[in-house]
Protein backbone atom coordinates (compact mmCIF):
# COMPACT_ATOMS: atom_id res chain seq x y z
CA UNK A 1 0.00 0.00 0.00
CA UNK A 2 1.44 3.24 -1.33
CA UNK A 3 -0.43 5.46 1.20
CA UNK A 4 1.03 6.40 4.30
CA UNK A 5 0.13 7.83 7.66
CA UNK A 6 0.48 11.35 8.24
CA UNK A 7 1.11 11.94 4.81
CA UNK A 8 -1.27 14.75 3.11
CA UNK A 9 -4.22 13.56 1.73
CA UNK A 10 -3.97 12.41 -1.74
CA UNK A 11 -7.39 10.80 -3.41
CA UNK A 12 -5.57 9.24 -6.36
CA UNK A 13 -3.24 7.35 -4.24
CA UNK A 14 -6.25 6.15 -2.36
CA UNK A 15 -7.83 5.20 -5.23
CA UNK A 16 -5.14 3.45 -6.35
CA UNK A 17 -4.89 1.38 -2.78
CA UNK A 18 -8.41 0.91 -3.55
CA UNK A 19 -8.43 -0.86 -6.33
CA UNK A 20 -5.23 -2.69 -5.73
CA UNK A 21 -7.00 -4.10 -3.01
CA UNK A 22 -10.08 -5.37 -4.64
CA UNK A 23 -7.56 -7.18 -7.32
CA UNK A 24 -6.81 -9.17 -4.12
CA UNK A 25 -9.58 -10.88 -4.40
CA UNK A 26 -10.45 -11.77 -1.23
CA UNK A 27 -12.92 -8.76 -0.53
CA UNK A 28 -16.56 -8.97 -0.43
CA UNK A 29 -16.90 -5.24 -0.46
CA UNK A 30 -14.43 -2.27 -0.13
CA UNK A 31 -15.43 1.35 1.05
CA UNK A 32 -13.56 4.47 1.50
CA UNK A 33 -14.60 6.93 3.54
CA UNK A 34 -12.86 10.21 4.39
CA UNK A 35 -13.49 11.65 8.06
CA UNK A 36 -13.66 15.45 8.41
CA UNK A 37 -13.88 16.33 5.19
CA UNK A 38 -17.37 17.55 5.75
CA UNK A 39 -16.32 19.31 8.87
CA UNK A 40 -13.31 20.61 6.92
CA UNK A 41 -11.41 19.54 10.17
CA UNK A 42 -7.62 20.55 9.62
CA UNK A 43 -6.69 16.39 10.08
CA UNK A 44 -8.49 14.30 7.84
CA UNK A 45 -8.82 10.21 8.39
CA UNK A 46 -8.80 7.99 5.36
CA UNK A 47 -10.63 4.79 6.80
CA UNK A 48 -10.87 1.75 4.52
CA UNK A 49 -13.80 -0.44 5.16
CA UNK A 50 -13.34 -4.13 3.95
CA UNK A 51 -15.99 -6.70 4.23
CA UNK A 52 -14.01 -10.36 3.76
CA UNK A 53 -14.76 -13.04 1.79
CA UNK A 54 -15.22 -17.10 2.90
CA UNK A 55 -11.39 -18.40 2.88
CA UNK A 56 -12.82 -21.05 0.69
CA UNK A 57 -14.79 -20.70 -2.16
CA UNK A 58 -17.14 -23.19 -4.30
CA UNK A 59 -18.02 -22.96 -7.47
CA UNK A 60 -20.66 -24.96 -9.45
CA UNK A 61 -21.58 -24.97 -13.10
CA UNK A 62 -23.79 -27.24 -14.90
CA UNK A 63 -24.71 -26.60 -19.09
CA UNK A 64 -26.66 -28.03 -21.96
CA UNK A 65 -26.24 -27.46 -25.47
CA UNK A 66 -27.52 -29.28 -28.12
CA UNK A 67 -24.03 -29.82 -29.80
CA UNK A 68 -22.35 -31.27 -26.98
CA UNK A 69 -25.41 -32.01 -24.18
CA UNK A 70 -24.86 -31.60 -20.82
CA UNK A 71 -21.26 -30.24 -19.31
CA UNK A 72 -20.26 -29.24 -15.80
CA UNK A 73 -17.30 -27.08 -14.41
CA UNK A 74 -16.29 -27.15 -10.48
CA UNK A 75 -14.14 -24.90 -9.09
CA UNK A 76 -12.50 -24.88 -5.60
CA UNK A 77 -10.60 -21.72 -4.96
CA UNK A 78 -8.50 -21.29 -1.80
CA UNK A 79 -8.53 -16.73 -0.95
CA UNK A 80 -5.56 -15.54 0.77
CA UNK A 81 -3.82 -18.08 0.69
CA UNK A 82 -1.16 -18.46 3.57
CA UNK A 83 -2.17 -14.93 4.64
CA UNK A 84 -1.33 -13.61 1.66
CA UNK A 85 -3.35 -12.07 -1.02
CA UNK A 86 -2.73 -14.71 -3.46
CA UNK A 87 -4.71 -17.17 -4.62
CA UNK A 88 -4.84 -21.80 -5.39
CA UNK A 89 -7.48 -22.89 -7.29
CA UNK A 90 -8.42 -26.29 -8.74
CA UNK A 91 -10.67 -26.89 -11.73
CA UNK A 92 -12.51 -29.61 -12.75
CA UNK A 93 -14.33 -29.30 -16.22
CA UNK A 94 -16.33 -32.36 -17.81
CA UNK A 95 -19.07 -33.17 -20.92
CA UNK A 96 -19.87 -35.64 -23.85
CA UNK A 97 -16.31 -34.98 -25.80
CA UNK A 98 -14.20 -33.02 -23.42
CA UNK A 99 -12.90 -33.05 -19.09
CA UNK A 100 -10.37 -30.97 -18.34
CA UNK A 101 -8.18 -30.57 -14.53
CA UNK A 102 -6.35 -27.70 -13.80
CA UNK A 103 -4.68 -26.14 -10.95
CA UNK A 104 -4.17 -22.51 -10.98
CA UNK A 105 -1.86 -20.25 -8.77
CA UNK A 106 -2.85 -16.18 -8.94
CA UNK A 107 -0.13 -13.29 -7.46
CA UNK A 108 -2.16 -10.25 -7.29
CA UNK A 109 -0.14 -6.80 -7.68
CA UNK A 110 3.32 -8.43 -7.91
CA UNK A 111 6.00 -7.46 -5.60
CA UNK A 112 3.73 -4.34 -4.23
CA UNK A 113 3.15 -3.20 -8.49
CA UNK A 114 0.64 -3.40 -10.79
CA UNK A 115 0.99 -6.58 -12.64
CA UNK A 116 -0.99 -9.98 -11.82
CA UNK A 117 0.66 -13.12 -12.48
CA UNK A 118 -1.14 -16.19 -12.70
CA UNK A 119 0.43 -20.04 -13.30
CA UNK A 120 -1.49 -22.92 -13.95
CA UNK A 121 -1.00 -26.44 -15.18
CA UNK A 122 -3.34 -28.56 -16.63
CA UNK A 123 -3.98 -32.18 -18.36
CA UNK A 124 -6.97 -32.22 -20.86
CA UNK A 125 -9.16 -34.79 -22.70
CA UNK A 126 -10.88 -34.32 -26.13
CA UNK A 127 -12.79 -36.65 -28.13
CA UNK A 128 -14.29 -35.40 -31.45
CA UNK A 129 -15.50 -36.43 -34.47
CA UNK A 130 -12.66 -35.53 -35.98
CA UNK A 131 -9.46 -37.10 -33.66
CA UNK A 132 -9.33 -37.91 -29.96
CA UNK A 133 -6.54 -36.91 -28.04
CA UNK A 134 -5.00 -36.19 -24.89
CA UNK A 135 -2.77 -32.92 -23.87
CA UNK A 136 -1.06 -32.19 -20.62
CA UNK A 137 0.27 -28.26 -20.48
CA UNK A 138 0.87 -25.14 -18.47
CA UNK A 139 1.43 -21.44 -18.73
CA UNK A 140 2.38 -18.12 -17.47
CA UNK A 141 0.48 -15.20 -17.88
CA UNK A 142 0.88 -11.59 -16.96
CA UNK A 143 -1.87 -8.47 -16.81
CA UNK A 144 -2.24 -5.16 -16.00
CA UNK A 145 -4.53 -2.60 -15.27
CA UNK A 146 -4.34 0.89 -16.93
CA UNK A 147 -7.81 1.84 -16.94
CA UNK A 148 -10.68 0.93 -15.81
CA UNK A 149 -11.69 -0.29 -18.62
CA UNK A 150 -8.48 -1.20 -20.29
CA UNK A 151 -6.42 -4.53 -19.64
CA UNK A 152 -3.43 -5.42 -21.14
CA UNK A 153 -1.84 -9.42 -20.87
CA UNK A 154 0.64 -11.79 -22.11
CA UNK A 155 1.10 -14.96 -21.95
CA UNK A 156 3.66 -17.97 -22.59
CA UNK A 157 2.15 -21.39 -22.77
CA UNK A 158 3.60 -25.25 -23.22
CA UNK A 159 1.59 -27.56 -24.67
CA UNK A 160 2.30 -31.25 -25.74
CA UNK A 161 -0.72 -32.98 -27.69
CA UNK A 162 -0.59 -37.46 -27.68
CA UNK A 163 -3.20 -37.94 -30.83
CA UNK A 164 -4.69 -41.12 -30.30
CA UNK A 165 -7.11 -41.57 -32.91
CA UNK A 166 -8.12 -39.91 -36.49
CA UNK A 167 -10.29 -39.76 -38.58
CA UNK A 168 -8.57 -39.91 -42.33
CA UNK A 169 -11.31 -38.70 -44.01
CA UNK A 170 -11.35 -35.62 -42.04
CA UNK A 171 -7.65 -34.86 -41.48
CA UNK A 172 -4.70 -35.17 -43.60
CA UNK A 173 -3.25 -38.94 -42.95
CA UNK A 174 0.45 -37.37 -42.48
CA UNK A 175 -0.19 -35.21 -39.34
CA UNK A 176 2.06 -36.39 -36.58
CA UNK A 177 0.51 -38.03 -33.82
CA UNK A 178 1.93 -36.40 -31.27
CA UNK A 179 2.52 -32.04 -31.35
CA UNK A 180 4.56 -29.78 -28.83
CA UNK A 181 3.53 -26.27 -28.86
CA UNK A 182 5.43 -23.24 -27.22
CA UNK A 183 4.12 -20.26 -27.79
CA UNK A 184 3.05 -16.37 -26.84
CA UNK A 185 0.09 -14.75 -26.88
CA UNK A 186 0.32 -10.79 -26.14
CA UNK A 187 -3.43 -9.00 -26.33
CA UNK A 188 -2.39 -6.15 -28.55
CA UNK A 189 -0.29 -8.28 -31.17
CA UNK A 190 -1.43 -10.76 -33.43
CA UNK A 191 -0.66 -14.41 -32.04
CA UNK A 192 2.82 -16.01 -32.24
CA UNK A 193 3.18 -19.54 -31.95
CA UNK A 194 6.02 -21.91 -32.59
CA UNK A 195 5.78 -25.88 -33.26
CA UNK A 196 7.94 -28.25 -32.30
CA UNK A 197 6.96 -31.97 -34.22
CA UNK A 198 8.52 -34.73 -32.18
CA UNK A 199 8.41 -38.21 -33.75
């Protein structure tokens, strides 16, 4: 927090400490409140009111679609983790052609800044008319805030796909059958990505 006591009374920093604390995560509710400033008292308070969320946090989701029928996500996400202000979650994502577990790790406002790091790992099952395959991967990815409206993020991802099955009328018969993927993905640039075919 950028604000200090004593110091003279500056509403951008405390906005700033504002929102830097609701990109925590583990708020309910955060209110500022500025005492004597009605009474145009000559020492003004800056009080913070913060309304906490459960420590523990689950998440349900159940879908239906007529393309792939019924699907269901579960999410358990650990706030404050440690103490901290960061953040564990675990994923579980299922339906007709496609499950999914992941296990996500979130650094709010990175070393006292404005960036958000998040790192998560995951192992993936798809099963389509056209191939079914298995993929086990992971990445790193970076945001920022510069308005309140405007986000900026990148991201570096590792991906290696085991084909187990195609379909040859669908896809060309000389695809490998198994496809490692490193790549970046930055939100103002047009998509890089570099393959790796291991035989």
């Amino acid at each position: 927090i950028r604000a200090t006591p004593n110091a003279p009374l500056n509403l951008p920093i405390l906005i700033d400490v504002r929102a830097a604390l609701r990109n925590v995560n583990a708020y309910l509710g955060i209110d500022l409140s500025i005492i004597g400033l009605r009474e145009k008292a000559s020492h003004l308070t800056a009080l913070f009111k913060l309304e906490e969320r459960p420590s523990i946090t689950h998440e349900l989701h159940v879908g239906y679609d007529t393309d792939n029928q019924f699907s269901g996500k579960y999410n358990f996400i650990k706030h404050a983790l440690f103490g901290t202000g960061q953040e564990l979650a675990f994923t579980l994502e299922g339906g007709q052609d496609f499950s999914q577990v992941a296990l996500t790790h979130r650094i709010p406002n990175l070393y006292g800044g404005d960036f958000n790091l998040n790192e998560s790992v995951y192992a993936q099952y798809e099963d389509t008319p056209n191939f079914e395959a298995t993929s086990i991967g992971g990445f790193v990815q970076t945001s920022r805030s510069f308005l309140h409206w405007l986000t900026l993020s990148h991201r570096l991802g590792v991906e290696s796909i085991d084909i187990k099955q195609i379909n040859e009328a669908a896809l060309d018969a000389n695809r490998p059958t198994r496809d490692t993927t490193l790549g970046t993905l930055d939100t103002t640039q047009p998509a890089v990505r570099i393959h790796q075919k291991l035989h």
